[in-house]
C-alpha atoms as a PDB file:
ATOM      1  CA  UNK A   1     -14.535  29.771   1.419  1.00  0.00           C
ATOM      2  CA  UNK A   2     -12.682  30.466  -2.213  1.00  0.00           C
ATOM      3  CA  UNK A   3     -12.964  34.016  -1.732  1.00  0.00           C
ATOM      4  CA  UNK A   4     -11.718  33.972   1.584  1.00  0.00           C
ATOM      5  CA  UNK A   5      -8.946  31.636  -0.068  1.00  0.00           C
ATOM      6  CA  UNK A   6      -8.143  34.125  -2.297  1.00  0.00           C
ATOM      7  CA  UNK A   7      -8.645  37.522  -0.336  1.00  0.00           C
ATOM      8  CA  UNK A   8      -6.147  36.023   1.711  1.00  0.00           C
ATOM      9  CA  UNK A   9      -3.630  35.189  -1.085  1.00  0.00           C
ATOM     10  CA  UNK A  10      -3.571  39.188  -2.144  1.00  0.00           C
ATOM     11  CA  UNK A  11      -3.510  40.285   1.173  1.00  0.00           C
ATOM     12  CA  UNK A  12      -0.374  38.014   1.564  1.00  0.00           C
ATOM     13  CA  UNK A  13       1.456  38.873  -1.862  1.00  0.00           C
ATOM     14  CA  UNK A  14       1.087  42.501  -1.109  1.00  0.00           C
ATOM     15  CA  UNK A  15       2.442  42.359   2.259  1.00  0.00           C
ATOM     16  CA  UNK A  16       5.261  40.203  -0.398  1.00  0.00           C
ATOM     17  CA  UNK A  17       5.613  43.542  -2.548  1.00  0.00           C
ATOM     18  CA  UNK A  18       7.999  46.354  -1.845  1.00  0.00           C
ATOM     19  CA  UNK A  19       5.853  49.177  -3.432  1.00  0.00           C
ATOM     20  CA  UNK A  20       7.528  51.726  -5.712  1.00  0.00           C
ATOM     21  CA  UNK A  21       6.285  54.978  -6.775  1.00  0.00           C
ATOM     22  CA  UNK A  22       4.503  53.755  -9.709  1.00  0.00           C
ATOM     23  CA  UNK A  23       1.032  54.797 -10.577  1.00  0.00           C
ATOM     24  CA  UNK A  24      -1.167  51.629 -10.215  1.00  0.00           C
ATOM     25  CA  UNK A  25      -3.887  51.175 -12.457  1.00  0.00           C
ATOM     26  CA  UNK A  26      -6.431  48.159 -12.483  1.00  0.00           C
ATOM     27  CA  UNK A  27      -8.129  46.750 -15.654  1.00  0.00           C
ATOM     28  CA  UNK A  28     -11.602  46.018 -14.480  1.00  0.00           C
ATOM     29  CA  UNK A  29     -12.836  42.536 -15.160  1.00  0.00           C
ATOM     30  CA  UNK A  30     -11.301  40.883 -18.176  1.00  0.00           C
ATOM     31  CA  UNK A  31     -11.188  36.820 -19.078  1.00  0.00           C
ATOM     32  CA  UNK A  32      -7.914  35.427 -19.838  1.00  0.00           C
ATOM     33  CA  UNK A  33      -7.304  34.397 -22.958  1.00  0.00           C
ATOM     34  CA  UNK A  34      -4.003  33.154 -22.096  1.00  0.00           C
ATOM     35  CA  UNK A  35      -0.956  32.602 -20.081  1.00  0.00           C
ATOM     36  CA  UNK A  36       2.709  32.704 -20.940  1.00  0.00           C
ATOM     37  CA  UNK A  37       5.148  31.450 -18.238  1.00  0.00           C
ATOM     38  CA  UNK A  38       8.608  32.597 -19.173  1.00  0.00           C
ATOM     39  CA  UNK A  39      12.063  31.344 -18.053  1.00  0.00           C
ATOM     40  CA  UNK A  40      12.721  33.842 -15.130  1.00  0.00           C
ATOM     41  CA  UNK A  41      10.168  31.869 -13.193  1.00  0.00           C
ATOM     42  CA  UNK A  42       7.432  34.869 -13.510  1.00  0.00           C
ATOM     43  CA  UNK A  43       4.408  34.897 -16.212  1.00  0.00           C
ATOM     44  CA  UNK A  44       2.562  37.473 -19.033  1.00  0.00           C
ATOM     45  CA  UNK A  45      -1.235  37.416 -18.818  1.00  0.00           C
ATOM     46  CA  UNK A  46      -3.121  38.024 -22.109  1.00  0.00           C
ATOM     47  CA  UNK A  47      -6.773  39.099 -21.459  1.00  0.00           C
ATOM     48  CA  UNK A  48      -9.848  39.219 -24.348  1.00  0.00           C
ATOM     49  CA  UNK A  49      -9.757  42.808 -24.581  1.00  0.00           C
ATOM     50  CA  UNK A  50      -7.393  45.869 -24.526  1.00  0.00           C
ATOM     51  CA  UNK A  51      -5.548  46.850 -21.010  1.00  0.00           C
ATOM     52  CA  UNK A  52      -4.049  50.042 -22.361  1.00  0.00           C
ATOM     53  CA  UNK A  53      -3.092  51.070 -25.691  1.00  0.00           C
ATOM     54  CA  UNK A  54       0.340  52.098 -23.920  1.00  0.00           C
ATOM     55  CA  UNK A  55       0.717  48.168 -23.123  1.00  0.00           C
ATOM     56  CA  UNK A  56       3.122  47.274 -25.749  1.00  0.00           C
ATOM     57  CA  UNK A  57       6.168  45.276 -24.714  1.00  0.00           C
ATOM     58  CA  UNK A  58       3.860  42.102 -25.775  1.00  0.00           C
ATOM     59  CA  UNK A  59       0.398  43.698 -26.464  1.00  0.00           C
ATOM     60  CA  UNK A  60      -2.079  46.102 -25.831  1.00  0.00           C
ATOM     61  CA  UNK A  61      -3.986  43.177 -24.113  1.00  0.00           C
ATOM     62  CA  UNK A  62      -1.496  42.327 -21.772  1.00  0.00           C
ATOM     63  CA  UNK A  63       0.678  42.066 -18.519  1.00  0.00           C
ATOM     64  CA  UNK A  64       3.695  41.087 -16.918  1.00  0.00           C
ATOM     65  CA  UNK A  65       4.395  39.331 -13.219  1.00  0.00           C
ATOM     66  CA  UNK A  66       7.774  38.679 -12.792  1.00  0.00           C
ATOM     67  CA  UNK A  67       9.551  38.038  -9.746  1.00  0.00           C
ATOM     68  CA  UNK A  68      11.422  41.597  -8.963  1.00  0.00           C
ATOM     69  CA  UNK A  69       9.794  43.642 -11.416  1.00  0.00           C
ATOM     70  CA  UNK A  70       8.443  46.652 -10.213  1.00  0.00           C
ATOM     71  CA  UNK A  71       6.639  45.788  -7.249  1.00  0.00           C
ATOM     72  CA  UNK A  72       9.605  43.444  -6.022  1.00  0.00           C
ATOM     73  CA  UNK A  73       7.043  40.492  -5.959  1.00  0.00           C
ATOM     74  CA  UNK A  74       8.559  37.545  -4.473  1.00  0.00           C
ATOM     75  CA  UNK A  75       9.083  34.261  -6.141  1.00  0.00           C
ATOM     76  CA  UNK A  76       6.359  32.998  -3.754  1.00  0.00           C
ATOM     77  CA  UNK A  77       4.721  35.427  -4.675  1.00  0.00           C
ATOM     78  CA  UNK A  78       4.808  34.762  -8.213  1.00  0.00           C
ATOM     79  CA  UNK A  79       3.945  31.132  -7.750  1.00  0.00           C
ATOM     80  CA  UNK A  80       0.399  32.224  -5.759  1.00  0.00           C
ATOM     81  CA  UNK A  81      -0.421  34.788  -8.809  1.00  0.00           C
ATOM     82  CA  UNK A  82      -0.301  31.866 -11.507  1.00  0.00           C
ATOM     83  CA  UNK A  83      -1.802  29.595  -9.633  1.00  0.00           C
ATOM     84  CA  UNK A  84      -4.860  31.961  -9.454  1.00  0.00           C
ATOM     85  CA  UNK A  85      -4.437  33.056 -13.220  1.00  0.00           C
ATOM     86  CA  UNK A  86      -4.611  29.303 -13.819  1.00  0.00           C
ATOM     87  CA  UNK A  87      -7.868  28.708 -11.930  1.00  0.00           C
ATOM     88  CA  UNK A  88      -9.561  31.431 -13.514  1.00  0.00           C
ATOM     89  CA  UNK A  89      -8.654  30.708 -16.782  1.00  0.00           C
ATOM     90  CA  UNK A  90      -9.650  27.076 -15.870  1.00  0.00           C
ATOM     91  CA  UNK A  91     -12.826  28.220 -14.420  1.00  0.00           C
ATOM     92  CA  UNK A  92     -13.944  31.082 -16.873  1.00  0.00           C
ATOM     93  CA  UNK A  93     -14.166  33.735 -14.530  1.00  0.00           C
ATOM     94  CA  UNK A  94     -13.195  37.232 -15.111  1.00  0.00           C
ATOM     95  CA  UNK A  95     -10.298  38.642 -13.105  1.00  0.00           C
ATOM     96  CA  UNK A  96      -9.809  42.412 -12.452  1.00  0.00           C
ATOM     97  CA  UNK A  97      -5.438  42.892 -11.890  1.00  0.00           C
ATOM     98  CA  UNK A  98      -3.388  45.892 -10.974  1.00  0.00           C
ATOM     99  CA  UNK A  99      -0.579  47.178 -13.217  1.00  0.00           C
ATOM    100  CA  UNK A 100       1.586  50.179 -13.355  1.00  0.00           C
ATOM    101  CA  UNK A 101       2.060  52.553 -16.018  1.00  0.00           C
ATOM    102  CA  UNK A 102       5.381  53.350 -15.974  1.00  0.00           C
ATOM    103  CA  UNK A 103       6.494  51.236 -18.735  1.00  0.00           C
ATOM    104  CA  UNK A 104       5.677  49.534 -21.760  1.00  0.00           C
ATOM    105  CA  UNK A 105       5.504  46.259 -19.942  1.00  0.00           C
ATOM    106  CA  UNK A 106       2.767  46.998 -17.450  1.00  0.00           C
ATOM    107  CA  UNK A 107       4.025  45.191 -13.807  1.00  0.00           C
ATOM    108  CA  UNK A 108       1.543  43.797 -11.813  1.00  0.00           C
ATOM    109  CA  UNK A 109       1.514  42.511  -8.328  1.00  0.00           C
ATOM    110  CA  UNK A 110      -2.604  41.110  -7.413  1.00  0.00           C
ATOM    111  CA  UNK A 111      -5.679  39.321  -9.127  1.00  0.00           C
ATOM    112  CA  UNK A 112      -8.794  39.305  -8.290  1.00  0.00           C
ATOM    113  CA  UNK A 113     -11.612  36.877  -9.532  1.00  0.00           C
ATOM    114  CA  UNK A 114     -14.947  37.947  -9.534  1.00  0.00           C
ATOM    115  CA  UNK A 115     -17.711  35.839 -11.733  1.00  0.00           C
END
């Protein structure tokens, strides 16, 4: 039931998204080491190992979900992507997330957890 919880949370954010022309990119499965929830109401993920070495507005290890950003995630949106970040990090499990390379700050827009 969790993972039909949760395929139906991505399905919903992306139908959320107004998709750019940015290349997306996903990071295969990663833990979280941490999260950083920032003032604009969106969040920076920080994950055990390197993303991309091109990753460097706050690390090589990271990326950003902000509402807006690239992707034009939605506040909602937002809101649905930390509360998953939050139970896997809770939980332990790994979590495989998009990103675009088209800037230094590495937008994303979907998580997946996968044990």
């Amino acid at each position: 039931m969790l993972k039909s919880v949760i395929i139906l949370i991505v399905i919903s954010i992306s139908s959320f998204a107004n998709i750019s022309h940015a290349t997306e990119f996903w990071t295969g499965q990663k833990n979280i080491k941490a999260i950083q929830v920032v003032s604009n109401g969106g969040f920076l993920i920080f994950f055990d190992s390197e993303v991309n070495s091109a990753c460097t507005a706050a690390g090589t290890n990271s990326v950003y979900i902000y509402p807006g950003g690239v992707w034009g995630v939605t506040t909602e949106g937002v809101q649905a992507l930390l509360a998953i970040a939050l139970s896997a990090y809770h939980s332990g499990d790994k979590v495989t997330v998009n990103y675009e390379d088209g800037s230094p700050n590495y937008w994303s827009r979907q998580i997946y957890i996968s044990k």
